[in-house]
N, C-alpha and C. Protein backbone atom coordinates (compact mmCIF):
# COMPACT_ATOMS: atom_id res chain seq x y z
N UNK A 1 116.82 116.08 95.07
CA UNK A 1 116.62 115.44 96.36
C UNK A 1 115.48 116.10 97.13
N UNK A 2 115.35 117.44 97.29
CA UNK A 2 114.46 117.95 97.75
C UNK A 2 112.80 117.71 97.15
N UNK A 3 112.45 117.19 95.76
CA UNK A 3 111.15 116.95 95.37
C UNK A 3 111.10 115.43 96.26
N UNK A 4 112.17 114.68 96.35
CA UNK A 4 111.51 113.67 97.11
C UNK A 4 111.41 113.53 98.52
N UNK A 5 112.02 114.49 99.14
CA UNK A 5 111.60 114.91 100.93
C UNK A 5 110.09 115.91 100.80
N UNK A 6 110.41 116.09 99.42
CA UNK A 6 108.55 116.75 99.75
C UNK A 6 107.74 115.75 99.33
N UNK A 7 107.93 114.67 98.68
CA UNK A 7 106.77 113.29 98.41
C UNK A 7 106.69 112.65 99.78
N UNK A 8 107.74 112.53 100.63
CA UNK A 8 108.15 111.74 101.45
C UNK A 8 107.39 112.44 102.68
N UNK A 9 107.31 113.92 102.97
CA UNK A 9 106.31 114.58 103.90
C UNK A 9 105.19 114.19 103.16
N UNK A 10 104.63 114.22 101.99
CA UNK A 10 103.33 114.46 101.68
C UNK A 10 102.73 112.92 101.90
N UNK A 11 103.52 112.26 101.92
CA UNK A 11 102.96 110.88 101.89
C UNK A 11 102.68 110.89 103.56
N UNK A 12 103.66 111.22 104.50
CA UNK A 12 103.76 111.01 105.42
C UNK A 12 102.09 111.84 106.26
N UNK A 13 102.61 112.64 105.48
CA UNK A 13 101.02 113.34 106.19
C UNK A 13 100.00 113.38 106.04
N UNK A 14 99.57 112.21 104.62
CA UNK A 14 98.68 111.76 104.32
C UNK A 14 97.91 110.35 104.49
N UNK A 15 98.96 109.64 105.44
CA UNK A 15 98.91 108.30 106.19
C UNK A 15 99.88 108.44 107.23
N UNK A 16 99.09 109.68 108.53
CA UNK A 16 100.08 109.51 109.55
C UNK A 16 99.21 108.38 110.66
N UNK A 17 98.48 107.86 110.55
CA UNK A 17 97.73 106.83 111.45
C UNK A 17 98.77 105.36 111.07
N UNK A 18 98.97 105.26 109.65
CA UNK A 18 100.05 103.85 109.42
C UNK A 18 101.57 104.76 109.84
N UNK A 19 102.09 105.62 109.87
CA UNK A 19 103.31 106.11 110.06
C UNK A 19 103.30 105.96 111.95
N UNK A 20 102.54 106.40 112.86
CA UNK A 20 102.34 106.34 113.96
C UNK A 20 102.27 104.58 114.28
N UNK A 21 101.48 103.97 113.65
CA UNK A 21 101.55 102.32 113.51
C UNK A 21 103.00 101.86 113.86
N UNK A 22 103.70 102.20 112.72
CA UNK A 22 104.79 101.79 112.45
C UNK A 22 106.43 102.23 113.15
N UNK A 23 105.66 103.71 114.20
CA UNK A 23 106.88 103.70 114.93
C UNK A 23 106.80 103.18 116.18
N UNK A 24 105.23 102.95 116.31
CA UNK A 24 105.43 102.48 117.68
C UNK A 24 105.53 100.54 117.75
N UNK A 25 105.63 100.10 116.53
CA UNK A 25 106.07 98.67 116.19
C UNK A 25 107.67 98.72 116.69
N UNK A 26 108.64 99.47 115.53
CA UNK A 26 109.61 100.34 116.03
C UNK A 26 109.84 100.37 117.19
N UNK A 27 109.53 101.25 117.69
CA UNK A 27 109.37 101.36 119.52
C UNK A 27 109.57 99.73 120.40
N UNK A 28 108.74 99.41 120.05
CA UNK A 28 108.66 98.17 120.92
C UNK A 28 109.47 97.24 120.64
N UNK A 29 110.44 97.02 119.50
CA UNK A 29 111.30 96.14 119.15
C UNK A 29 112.46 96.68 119.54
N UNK A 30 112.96 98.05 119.48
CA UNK A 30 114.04 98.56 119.99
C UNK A 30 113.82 97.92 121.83
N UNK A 31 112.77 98.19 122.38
CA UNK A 31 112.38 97.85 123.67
C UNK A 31 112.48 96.46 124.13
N UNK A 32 112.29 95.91 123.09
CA UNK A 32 112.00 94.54 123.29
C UNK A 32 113.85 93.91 123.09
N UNK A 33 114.76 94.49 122.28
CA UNK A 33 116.10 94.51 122.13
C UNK A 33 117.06 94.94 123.38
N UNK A 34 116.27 96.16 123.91
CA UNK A 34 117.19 96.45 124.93
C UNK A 34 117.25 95.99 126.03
N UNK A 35 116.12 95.12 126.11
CA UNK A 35 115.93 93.92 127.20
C UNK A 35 114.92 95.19 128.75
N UNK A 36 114.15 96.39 127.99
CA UNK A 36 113.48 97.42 128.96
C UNK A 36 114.18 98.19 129.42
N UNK A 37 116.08 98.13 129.34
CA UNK A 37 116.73 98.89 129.81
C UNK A 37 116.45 100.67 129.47
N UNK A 38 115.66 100.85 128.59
CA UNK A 38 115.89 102.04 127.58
C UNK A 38 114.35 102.78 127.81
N UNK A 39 113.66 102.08 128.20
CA UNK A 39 111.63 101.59 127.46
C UNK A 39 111.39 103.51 127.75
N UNK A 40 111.61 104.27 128.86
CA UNK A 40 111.39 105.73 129.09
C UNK A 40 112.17 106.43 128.09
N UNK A 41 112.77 106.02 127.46
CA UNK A 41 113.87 107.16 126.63
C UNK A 41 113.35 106.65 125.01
N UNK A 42 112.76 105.43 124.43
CA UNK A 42 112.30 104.98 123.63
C UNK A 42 110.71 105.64 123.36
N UNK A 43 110.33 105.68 124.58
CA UNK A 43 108.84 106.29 124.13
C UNK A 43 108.89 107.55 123.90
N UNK A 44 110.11 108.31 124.46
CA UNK A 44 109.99 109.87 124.29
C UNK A 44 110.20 109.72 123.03
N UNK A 45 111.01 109.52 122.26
CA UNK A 45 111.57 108.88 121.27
C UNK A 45 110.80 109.33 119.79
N UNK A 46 109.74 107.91 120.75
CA UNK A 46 109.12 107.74 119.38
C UNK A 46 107.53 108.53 119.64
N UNK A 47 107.09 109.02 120.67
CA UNK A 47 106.43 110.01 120.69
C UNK A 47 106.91 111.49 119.94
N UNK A 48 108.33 111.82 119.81
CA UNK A 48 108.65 113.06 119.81
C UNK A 48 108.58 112.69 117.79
N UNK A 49 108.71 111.90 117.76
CA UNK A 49 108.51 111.19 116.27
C UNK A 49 107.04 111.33 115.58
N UNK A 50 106.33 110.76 116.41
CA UNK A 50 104.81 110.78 115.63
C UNK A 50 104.34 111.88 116.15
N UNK A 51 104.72 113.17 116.81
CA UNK A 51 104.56 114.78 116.72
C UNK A 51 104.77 115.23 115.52
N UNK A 52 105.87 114.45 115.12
CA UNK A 52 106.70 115.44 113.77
C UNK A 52 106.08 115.01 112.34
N UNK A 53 105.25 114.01 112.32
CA UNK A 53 104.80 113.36 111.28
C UNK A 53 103.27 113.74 110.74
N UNK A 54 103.05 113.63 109.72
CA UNK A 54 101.62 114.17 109.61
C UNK A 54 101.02 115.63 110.32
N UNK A 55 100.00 115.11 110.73
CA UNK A 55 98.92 116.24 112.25
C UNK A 55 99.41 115.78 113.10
N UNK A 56 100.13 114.76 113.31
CA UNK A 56 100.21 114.98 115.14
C UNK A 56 100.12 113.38 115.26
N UNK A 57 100.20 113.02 116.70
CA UNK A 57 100.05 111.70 117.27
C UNK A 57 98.48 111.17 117.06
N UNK A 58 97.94 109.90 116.56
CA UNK A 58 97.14 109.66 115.85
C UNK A 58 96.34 108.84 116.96
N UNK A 59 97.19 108.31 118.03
CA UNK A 59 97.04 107.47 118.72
C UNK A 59 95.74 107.85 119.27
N UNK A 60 95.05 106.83 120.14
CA UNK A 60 94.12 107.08 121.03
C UNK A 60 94.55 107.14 122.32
């Protein structure tokens, strides 16, 4: 199990610009579900997410 949490970082940190893509798609559908009730606790969320991924937040 552990060789594939290390493919699974290595991939991750080798396409963290599509991983950052994809949580903040994520993000906005959870947001878009909770009807905005949530939208401040969702971005920490998924900011505290695309920290942990790759280098860092990719975003502009």
């Amino acid at each position: 199990m552990s060789d594939f949490l290390n493919r699974a970082k290595d991939l991750a940190d080798r396409h963290d610009d599509k991983v950052d893509q994809a949580l903040d798609k994520a993000g906005e559908q959870a947001d878009k579900r909770t009807g905005g009730k949530h939208s401040e606790q969702i971005d920490k969320g998924v900011d505290a997410a695309q920290q942990r991924t790759g280098q860092g937040d990719t975003r502009p």
